[in-house]
Protein backbone atom coordinates (compact mmCIF):
# COMPACT_ATOMS: atom_id res chain seq x y z
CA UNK A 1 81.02 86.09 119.11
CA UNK A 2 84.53 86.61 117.72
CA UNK A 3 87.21 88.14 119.98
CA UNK A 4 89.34 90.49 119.07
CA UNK A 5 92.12 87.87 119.11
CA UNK A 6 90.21 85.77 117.14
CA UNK A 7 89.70 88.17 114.25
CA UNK A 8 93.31 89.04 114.00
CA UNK A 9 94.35 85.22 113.57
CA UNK A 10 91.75 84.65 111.02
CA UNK A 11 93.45 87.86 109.05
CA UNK A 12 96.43 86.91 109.74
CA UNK A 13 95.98 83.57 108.33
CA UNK A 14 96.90 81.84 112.02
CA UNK A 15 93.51 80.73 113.19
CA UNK A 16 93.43 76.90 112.55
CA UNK A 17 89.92 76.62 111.38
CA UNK A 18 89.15 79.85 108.76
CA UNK A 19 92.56 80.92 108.57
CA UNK A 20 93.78 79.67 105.67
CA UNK A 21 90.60 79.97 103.92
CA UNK A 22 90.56 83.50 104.44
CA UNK A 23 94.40 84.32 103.65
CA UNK A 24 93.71 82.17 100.54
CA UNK A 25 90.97 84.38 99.68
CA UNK A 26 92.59 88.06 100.42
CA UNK A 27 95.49 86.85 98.21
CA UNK A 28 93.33 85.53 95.18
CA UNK A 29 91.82 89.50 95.87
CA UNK A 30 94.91 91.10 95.66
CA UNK A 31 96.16 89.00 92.35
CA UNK A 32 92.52 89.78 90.32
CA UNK A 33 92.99 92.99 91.39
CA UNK A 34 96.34 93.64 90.20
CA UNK A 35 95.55 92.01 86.91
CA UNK A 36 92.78 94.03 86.39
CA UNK A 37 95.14 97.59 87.04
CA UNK A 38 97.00 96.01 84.00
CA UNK A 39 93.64 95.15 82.05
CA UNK A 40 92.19 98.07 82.24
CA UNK A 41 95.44 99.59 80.88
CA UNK A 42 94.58 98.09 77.13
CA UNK A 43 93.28 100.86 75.17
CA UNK A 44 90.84 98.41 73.28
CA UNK A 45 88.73 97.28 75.82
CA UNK A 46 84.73 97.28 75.30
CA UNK A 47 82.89 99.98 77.41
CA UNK A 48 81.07 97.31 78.53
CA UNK A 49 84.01 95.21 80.06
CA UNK A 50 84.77 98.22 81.45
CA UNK A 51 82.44 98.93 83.72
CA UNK A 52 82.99 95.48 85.02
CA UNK A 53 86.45 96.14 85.99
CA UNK A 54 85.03 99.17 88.16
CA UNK A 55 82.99 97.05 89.49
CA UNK A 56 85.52 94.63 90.45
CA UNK A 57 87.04 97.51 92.08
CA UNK A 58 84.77 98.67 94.18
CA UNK A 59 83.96 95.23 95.60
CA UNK A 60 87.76 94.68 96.00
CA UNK A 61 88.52 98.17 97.48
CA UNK A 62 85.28 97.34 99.88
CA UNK A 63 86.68 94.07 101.18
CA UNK A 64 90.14 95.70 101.75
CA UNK A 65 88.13 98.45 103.46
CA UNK A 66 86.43 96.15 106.24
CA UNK A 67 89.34 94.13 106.48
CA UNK A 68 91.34 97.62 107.33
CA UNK A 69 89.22 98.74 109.91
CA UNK A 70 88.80 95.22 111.50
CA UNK A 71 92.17 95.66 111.84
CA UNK A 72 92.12 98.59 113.95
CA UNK A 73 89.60 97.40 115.77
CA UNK A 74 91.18 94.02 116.83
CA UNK A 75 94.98 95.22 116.96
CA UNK A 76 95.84 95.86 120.87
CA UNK A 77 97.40 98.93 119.27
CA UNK A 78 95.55 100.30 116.98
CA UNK A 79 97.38 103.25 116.19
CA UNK A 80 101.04 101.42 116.19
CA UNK A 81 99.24 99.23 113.76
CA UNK A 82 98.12 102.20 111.28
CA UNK A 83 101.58 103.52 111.41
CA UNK A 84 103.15 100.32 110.79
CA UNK A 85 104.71 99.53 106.95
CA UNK A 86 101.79 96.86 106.93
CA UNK A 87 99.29 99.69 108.16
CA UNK A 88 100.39 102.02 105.41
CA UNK A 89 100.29 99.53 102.80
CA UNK A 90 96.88 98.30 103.73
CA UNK A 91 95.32 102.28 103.70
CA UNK A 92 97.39 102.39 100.39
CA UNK A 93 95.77 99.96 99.24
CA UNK A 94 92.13 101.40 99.32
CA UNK A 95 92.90 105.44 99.24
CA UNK A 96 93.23 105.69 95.68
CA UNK A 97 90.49 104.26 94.65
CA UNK A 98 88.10 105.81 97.12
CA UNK A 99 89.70 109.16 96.17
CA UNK A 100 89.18 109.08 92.20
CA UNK A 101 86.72 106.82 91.60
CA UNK A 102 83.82 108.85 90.72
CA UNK A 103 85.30 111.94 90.68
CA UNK A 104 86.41 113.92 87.96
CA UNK A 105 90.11 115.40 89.24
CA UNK A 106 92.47 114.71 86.55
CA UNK A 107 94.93 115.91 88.86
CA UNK A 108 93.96 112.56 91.09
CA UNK A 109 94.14 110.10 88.72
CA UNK A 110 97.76 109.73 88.88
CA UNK A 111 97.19 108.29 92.34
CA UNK A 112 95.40 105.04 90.97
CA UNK A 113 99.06 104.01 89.87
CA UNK A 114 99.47 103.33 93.57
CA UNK A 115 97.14 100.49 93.70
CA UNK A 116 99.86 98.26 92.67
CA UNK A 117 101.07 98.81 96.05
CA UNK A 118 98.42 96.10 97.12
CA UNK A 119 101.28 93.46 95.68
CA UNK A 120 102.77 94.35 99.02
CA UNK A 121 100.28 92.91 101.15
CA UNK A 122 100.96 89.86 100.05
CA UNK A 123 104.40 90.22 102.19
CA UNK A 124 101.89 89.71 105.13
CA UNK A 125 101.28 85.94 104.30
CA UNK A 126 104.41 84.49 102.40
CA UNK A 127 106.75 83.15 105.01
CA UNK A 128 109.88 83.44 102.88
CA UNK A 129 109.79 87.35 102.95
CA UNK A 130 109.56 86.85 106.73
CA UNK A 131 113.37 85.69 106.52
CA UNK A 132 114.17 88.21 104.08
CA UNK A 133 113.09 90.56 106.38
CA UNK A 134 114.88 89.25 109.64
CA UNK A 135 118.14 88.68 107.01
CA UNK A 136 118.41 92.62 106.09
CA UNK A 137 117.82 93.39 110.06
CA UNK A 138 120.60 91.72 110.57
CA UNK A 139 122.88 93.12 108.18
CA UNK A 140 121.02 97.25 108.23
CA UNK A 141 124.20 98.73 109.84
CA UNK A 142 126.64 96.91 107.06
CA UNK A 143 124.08 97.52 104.03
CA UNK A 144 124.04 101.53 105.46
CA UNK A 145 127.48 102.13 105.87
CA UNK A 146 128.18 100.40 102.18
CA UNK A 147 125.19 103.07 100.86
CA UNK A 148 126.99 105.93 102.27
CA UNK A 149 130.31 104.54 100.41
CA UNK A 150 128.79 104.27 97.35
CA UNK A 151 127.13 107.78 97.50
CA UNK A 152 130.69 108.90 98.48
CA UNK A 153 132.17 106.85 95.04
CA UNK A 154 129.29 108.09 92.86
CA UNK A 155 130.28 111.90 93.68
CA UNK A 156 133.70 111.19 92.47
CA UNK A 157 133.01 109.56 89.82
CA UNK A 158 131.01 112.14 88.88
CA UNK A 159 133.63 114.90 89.15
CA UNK A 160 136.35 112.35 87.94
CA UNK A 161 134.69 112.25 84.61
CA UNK A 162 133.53 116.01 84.62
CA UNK A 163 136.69 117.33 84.54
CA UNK A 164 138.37 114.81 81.74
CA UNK A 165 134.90 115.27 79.82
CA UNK A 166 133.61 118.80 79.71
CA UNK A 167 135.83 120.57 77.77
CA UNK A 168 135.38 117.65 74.49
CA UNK A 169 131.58 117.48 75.85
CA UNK A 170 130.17 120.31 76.90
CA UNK A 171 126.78 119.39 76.76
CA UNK A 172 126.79 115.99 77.87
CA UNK A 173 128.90 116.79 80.51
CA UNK A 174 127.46 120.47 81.21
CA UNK A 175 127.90 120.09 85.21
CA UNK A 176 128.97 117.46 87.82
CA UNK A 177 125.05 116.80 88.62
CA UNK A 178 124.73 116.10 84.96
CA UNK A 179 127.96 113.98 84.97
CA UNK A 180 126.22 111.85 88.00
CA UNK A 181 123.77 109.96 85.55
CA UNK A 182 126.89 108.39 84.04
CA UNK A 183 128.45 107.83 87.31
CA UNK A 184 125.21 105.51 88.17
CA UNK A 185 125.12 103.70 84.96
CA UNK A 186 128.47 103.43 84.53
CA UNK A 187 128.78 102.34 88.48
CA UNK A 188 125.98 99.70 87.84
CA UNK A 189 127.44 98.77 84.87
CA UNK A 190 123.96 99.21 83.22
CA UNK A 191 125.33 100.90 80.06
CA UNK A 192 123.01 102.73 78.40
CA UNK A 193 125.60 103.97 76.01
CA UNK A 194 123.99 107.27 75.79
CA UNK A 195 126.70 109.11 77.37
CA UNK A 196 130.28 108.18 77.18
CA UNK A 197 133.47 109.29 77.22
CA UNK A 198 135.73 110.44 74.19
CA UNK A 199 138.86 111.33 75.36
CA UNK A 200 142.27 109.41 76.19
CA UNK A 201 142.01 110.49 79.93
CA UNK A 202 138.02 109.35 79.94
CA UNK A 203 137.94 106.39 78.80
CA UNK A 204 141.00 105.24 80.70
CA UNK A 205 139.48 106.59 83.92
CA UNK A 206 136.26 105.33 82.49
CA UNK A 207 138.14 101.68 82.40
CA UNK A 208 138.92 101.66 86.39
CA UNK A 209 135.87 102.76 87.43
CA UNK A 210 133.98 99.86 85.50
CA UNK A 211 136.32 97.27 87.25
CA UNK A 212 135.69 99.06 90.67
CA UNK A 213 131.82 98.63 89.88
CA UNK A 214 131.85 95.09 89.76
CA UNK A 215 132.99 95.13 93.51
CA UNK A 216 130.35 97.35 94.35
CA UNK A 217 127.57 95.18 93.20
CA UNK A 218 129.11 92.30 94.63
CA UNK A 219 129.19 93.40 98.19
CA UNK A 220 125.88 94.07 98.77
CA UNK A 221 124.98 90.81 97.19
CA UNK A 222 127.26 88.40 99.43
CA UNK A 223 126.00 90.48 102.46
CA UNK A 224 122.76 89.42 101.55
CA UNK A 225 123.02 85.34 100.46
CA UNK A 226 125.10 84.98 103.67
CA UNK A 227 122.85 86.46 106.14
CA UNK A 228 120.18 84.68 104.25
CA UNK A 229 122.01 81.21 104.53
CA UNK A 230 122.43 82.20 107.74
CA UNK A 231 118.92 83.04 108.69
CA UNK A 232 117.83 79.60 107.13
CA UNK A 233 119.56 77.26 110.08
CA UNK A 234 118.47 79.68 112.65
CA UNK A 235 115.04 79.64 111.91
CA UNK A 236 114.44 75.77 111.44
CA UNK A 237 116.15 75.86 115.39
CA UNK A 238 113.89 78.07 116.93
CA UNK A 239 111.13 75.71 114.94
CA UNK A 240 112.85 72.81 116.44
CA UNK A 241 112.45 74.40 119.92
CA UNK A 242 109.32 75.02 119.58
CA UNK A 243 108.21 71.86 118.91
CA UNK A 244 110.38 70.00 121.29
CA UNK A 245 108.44 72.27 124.14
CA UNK A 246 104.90 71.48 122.79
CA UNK A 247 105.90 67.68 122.65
């Protein structure tokens, strides 16, 4: 009889004799799955294909299902587990479906868009978002204190550019909320190009604010590739440790 232990290694992908098997098989699920959301998308598809891809759902959303509640049942806390990112991704995963399929709520369909959310379970079995994760943990307090700076920037922007633009714009420039959506693309030097300044004063401030933006993407992006580089050296250590005490 499997323990409880046991089933949460074989989901987990750590038991040494199923394990892989079954990680293998819950991602192939998740990747049919997601390719049928975008299949089923086509507006040209035969009624009878169709009905295949709701099968495939159901048998897919009834897998994810048992595997969900196995879950609960083998996790020594079941209810840390359920509020967990992984928990909410895994009932994400299955609600949808289980509340629309069948039923005829138009207001519910818009809820089978969240499916795609099952990409995210695949976080559970690829080591290399492991580090990711561990990398932004160890920069959270820098990568917060440079979002509340850039809020802080975007606001000024925003009323920077207001008040050289709303007199020659009045519509595009109607408000400093309004203003703000040119403050982000300006700031992320996106450039949609559907609003832009006109005036002397605009552009110019326009002109220091796109050389500013180039700083602000680059922060964020150095804190990440060095805590990442850093993560890399740290982790094959504690993998050298371990294996040094099993030997």
């Amino acid at each position: 009889m499997l323990t409880r232990h046991r089933i949460l290694a074989l989901l987990d992908g750590h038991d040494p004799v199923h394990g892989r098997a079954v990680a293998f098989a819950i991602q192939g699920l998740i990747i049919v799955s997601v390719i049928s959301i975008a299949v089923e998308s086509l507006p040209s598809i035969p009624p009878g294909f169709r009905r295949i891809l709701r099968i495939e759902e159901w048998i897919v959303v009834t897998i994810f299902a048992v595997e969900y509640g196995l879950r609960i049942y083998a996790s020594p806390r079941p209810l840390r587990y359920v509020f967990s990112f992984f928990g909410i991704i895994d009932l994400l995963a299955i609600a949808p479906t289980l509340l629309t399929m069948g039923l005829d709520m138009r207001s519910l369909r818009a809820l089978r868009i969240v499916r795609v959310l099952r990409l995210l379970k695949l976080m559970r079995y690829v080591r290399a978002f492991e580090r990711l994760g561990r990398a932004f943990r160890r920069i959270a307090a820098e990568l917060v204190v440079f979002a509340a700076v850039a809020l802080i920037v975007l606001y000024l922007c925003a009323t920077g550019i207001y008040f050289f633009e709303h007199e020659a714009q009045p519509e595009a420039f109607a408000s400093i909320p309004h203003a703000m959506w040119w403050a982000v693309v300006t700031l992320t030097t996106v450039g949609y190009g559907d609003v832009y300044p006109i005036t002397a004063g605009g552009r110019i401030f326009t002109g220091f604010i796109l050389m500013m933006a180039l700083g602000i993407i680059a922060v964020p992006t150095g804190l990440i590739a060095t805590a990442l580089s850093n993560e890399h050296p740290t982790r094959e250590a504690q993998e050298r440790e371990k294996d040094d005490t099993v030997t």
